[in-house]
Structures are given as C-alpha cells and as structure tokens.
N, C-alpha and C. Protein backbone atom coordinates (compact mmCIF):
# COMPACT_ATOMS: atom_id res chain seq x y z
N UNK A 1 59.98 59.51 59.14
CA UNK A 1 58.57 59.50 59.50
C UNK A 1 58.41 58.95 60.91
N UNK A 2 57.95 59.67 61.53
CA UNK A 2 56.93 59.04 62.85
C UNK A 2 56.14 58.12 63.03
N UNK A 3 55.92 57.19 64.15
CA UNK A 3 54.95 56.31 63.49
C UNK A 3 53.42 56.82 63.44
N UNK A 4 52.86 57.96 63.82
CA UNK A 4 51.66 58.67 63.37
C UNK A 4 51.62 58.80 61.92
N UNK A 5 52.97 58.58 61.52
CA UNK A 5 53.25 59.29 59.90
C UNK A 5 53.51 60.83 59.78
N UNK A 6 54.19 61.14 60.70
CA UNK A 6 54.58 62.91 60.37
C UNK A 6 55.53 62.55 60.16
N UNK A 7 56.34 63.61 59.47
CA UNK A 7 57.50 64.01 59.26
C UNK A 7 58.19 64.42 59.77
N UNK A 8 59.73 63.82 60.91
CA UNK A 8 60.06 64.44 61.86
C UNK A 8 61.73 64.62 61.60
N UNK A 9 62.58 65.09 62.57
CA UNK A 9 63.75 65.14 62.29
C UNK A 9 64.62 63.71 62.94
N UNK A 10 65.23 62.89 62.57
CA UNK A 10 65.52 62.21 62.54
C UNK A 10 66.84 62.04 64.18
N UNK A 11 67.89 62.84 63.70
CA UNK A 11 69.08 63.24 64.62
C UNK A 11 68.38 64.88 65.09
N UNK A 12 68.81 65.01 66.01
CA UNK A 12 68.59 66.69 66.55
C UNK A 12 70.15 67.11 65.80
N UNK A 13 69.91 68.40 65.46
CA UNK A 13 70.97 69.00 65.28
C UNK A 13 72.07 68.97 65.78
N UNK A 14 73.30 68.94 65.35
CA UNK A 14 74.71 68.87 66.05
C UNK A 14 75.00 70.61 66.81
N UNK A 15 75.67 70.37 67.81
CA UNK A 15 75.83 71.67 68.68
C UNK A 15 76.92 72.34 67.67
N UNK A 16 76.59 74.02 67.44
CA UNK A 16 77.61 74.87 66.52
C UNK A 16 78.97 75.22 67.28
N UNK A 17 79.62 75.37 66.83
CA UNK A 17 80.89 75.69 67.03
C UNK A 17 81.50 76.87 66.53
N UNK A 18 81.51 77.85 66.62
CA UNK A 18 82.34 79.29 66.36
C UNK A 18 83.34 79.89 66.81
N UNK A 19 84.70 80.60 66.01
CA UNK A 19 85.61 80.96 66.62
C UNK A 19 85.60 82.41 66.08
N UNK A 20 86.43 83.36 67.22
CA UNK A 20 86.37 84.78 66.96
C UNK A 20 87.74 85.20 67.79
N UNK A 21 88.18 86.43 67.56
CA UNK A 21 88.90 86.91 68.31
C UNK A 21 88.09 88.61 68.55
N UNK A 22 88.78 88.90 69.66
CA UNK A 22 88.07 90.03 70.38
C UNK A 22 89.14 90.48 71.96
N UNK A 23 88.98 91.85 71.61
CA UNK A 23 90.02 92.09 72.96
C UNK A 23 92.11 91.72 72.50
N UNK A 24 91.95 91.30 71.66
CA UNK A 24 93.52 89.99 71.56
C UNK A 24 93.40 88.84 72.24
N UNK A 25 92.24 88.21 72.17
CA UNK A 25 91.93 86.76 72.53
C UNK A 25 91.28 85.66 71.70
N UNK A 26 91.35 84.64 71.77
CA UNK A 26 91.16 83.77 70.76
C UNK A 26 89.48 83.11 71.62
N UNK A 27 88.06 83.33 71.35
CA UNK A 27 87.34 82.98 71.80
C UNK A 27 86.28 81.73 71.42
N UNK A 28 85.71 81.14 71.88
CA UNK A 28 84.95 80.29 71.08
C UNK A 28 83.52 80.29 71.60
N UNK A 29 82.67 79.66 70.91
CA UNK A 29 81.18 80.08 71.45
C UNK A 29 80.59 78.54 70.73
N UNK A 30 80.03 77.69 71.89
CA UNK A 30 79.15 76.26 71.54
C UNK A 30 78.04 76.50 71.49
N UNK A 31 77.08 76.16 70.67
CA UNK A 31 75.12 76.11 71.02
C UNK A 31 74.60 74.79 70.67
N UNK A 32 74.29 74.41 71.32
CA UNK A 32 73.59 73.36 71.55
C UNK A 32 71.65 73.62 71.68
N UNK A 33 71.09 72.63 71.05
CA UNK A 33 69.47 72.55 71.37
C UNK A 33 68.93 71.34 71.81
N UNK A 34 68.16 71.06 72.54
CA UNK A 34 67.71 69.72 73.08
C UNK A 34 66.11 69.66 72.39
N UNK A 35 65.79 70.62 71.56
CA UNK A 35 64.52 70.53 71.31
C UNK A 35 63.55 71.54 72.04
N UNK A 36 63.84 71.97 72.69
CA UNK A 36 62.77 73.19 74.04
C UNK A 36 63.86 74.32 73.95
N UNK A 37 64.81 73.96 74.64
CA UNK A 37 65.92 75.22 74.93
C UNK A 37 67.03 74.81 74.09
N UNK A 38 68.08 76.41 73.88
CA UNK A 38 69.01 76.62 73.30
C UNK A 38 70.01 76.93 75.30
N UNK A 39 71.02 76.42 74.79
CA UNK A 39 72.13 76.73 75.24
C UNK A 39 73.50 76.80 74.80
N UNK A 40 74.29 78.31 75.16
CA UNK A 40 74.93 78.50 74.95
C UNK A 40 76.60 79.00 75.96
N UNK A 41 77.47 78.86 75.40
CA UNK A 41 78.63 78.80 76.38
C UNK A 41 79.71 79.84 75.28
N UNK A 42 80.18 81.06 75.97
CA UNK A 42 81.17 81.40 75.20
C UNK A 42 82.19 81.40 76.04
N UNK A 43 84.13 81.18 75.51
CA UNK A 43 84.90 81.45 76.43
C UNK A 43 85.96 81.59 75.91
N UNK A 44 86.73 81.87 76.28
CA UNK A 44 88.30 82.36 76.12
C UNK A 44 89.28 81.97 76.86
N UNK A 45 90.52 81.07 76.35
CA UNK A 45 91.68 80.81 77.62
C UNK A 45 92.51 81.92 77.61
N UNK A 46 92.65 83.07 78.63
CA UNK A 46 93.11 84.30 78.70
C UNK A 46 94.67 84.58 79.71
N UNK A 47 95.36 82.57 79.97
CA UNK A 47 96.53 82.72 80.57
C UNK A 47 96.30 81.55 81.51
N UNK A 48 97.70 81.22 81.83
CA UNK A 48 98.49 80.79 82.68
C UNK A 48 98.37 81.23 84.05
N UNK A 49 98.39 80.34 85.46
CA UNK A 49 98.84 80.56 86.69
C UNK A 49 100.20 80.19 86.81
N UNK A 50 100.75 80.91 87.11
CA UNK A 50 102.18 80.43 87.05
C UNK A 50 103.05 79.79 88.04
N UNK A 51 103.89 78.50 87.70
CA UNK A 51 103.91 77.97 89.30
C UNK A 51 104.90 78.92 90.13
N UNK A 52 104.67 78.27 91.58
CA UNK A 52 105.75 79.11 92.44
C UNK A 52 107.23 79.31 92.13
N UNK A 53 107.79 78.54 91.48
CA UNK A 53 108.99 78.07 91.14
C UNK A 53 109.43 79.43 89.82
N UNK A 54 108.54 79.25 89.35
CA UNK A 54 108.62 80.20 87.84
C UNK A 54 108.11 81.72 88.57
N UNK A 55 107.02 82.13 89.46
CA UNK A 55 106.70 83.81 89.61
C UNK A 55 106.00 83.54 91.26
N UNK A 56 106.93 83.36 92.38
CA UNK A 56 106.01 83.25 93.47
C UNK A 56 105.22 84.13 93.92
N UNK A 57 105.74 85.69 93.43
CA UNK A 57 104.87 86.97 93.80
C UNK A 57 103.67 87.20 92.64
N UNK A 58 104.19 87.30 91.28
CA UNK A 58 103.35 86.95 90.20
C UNK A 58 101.77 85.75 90.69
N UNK A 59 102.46 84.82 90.91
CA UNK A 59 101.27 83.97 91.02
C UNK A 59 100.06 84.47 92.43
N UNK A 60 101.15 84.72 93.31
CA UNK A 60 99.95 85.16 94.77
C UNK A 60 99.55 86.48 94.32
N UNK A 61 99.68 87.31 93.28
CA UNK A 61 98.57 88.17 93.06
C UNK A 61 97.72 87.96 92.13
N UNK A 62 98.06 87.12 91.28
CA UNK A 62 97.36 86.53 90.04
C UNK A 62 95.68 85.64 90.76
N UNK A 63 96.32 84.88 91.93
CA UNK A 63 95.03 83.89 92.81
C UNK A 63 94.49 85.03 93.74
N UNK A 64 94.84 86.10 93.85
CA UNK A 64 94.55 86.83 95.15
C UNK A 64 93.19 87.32 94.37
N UNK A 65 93.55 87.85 93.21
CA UNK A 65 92.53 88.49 92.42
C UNK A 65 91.33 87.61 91.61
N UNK A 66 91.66 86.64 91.20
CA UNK A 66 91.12 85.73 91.01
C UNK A 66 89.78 85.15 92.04
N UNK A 67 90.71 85.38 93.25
CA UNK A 67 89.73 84.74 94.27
C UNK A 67 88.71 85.84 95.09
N UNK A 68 89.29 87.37 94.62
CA UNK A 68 88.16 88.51 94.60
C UNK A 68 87.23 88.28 93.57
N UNK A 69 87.16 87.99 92.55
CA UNK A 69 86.23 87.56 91.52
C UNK A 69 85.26 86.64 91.22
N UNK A 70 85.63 85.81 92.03
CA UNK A 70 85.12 84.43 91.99
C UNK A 70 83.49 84.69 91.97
N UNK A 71 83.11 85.38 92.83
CA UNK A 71 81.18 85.02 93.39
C UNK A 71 80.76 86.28 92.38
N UNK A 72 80.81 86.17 91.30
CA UNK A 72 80.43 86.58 90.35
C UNK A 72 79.40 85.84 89.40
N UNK A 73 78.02 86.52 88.86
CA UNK A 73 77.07 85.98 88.52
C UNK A 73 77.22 86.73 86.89
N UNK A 74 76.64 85.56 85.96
CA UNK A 74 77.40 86.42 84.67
C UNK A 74 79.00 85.70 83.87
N UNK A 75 79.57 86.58 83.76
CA UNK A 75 80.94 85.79 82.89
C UNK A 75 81.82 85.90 84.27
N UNK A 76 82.24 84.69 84.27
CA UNK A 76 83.19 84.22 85.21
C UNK A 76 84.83 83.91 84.87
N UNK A 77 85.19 83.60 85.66
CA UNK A 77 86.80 83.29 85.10
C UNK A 77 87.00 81.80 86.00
N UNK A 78 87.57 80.99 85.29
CA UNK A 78 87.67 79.66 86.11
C UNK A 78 88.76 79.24 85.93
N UNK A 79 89.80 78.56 86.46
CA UNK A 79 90.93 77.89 86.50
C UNK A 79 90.72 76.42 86.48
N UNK A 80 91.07 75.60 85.41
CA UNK A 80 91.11 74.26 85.11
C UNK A 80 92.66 73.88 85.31
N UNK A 81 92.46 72.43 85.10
CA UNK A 81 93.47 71.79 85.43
C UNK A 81 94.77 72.21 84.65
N UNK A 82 95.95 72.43 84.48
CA UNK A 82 97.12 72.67 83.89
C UNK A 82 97.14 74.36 84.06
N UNK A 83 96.80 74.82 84.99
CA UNK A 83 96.78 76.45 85.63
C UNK A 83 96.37 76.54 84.71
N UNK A 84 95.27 77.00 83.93
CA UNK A 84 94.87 77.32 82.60
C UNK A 84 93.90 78.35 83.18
N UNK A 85 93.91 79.34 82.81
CA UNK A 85 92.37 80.35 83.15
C UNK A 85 91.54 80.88 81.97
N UNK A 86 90.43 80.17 82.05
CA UNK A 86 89.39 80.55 81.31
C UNK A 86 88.68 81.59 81.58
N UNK A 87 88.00 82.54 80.73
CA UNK A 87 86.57 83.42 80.71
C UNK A 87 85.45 82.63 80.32
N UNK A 88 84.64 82.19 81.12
CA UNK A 88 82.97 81.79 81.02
C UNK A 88 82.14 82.59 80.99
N UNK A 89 80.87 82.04 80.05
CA UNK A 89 79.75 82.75 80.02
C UNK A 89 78.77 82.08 79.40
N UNK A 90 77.48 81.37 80.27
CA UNK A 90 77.11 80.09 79.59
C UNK A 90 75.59 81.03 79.86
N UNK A 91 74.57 80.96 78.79
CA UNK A 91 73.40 81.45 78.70
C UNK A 91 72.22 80.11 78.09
N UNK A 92 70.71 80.26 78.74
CA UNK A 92 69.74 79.28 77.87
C UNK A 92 68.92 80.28 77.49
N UNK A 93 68.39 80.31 76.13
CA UNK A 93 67.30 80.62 75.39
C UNK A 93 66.18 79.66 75.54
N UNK A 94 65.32 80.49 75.10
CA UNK A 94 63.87 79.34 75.20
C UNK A 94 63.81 79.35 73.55
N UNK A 95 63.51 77.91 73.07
CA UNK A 95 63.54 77.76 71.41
C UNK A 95 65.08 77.76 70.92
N UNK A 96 64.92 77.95 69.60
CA UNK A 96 66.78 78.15 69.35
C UNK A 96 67.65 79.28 69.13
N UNK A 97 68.62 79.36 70.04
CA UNK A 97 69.08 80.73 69.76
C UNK A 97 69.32 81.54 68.23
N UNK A 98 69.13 82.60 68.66
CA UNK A 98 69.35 82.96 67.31
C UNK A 98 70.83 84.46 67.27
N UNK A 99 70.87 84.79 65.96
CA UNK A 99 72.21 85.20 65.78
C UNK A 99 72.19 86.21 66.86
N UNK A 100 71.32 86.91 67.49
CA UNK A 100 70.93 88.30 67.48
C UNK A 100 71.16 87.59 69.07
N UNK A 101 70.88 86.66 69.89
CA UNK A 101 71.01 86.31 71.06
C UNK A 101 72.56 86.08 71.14
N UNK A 102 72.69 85.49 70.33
CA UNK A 102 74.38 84.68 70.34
C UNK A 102 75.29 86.20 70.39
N UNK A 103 74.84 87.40 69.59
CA UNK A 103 75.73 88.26 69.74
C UNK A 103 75.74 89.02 70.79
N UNK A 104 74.61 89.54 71.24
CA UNK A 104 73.89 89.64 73.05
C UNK A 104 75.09 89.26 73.67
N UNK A 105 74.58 88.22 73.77
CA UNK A 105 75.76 87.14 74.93
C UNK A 105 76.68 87.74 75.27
N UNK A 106 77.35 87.56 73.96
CA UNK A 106 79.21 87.99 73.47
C UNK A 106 79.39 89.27 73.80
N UNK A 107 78.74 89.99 73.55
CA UNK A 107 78.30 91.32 73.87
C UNK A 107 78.74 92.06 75.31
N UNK A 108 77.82 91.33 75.74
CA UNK A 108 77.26 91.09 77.95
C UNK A 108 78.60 90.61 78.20
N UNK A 109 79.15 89.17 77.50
CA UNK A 109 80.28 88.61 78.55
C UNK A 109 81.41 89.70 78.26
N UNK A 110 81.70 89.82 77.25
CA UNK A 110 83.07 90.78 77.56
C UNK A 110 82.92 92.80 78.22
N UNK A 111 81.90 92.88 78.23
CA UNK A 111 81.84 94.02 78.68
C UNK A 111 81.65 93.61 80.12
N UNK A 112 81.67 92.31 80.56
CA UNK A 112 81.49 92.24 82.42
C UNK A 112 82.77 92.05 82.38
N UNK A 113 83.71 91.04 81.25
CA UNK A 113 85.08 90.62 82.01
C UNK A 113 85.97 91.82 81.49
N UNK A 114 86.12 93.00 80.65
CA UNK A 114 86.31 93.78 80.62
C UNK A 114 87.76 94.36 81.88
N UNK A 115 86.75 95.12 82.70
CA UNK A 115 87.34 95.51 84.10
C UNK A 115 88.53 94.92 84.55
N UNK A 116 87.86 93.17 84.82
CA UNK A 116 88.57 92.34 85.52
C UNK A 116 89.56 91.85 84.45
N UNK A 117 89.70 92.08 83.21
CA UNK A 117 91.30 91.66 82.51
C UNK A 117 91.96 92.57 82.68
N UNK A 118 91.80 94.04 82.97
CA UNK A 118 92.41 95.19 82.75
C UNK A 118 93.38 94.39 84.09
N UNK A 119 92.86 94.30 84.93
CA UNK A 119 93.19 93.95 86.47
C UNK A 119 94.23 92.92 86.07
N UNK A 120 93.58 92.20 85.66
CA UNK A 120 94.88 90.80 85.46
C UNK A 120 95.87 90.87 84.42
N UNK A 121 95.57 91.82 83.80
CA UNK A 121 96.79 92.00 82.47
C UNK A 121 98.25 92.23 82.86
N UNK A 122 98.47 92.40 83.84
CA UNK A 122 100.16 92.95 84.55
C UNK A 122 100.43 91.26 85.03
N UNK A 123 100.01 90.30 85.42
CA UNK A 123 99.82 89.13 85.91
C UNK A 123 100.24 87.99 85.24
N UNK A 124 99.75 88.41 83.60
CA UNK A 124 99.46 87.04 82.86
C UNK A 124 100.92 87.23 81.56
C-alpha cells in the first residue's frame, strides 16, 4: 500500500532474460522496465579476434571489416575485452514491451547483421 492507501507494486519487476538460437548462434535478449519505458538489448557472441601470433592475415581482415561496419545505426557488432565479438541490438518501447515488439527486434537485428556475417564467416 501507498501511503494515499492504493495499492501499488512493491519491487518493479526483475529484467527478463531469454535464450534462442538462430542463424547457428547462441543469442540472448534482456528487457528491462523502469516504469515509463521498456528496454531491450538482443545479442550474440559470433567469434573470436584472433591474436597476431595465432592468424596475422586472418586477424587484419577480420578488423579491416569490422572497422567498415562500425558507423552503423541499428544492430552493431562490438568487440569487448578478450577479442570477443558481439552482435548488438538495443531498442526502447514506450510502456512494456510486448512479445510482438521483442520479436520485431529479433526480427530487424538479424536481417541487418545478416550481410555482414556472410562477410565475416571465412574470418571467424
């Protein structure tokens, strides 16, 4: 209870967590709500940069392409720490998303990164 005396929610909901595969990738998708907006993040770790030592030609085409991609608006590809390369794709709804947005998303992101794995698949 509120102190007006309504009936309110106590904790906000915990952010969902979903796993899928798609393409031959292992993907995951977070949603989170703050109460106004839904946000959502789907992604996929889709490989390794490989060090110089292990593929020096491998790797300078692997970053070459990578770094053609980069200024991309939409699902992105990002490299975190331990050469790890991710597929991003982070969206906000107004209210809470719902299934029909969440599949949208998923939808949109892999038909943009699509192209660009075909590209990196000889690489990884």
């Amino acid at each position: 209870m509120t102190p007006e005396g309504v009936l309110g929610i106590a904790q906000p909901p915990r952010p969902a967590r979903l796993h899928f595969m798609a393409d031959g990738l292992p993907f995951s998708i977070a949603v989170g709500f703050d109460g106004e907006k839904s946000r959502s993040q789907v992604w996929a770790e889709i490989g390794h940069i490989p060090y110089t030592a292990q593929s020096p030609e491998r790797r300078r085409q692997l970053l070459a392409i990578l770094r053609g991609i980069q200024d991309r608006r939409g699902t992105r590809f990002l490299v975190q720490e331990g050469q790890k390369i991710l597929l991003f794709s982070e969206a906000e709804f107004e209210g809470q998303a719902t299934p029909e947005d969440l599949i949208h998303q998923t939808v949109v992101a892999l038909q943009q990164a699509r192209p660009f794995l075909r590209l990196l698949a000889p690489y990884l």
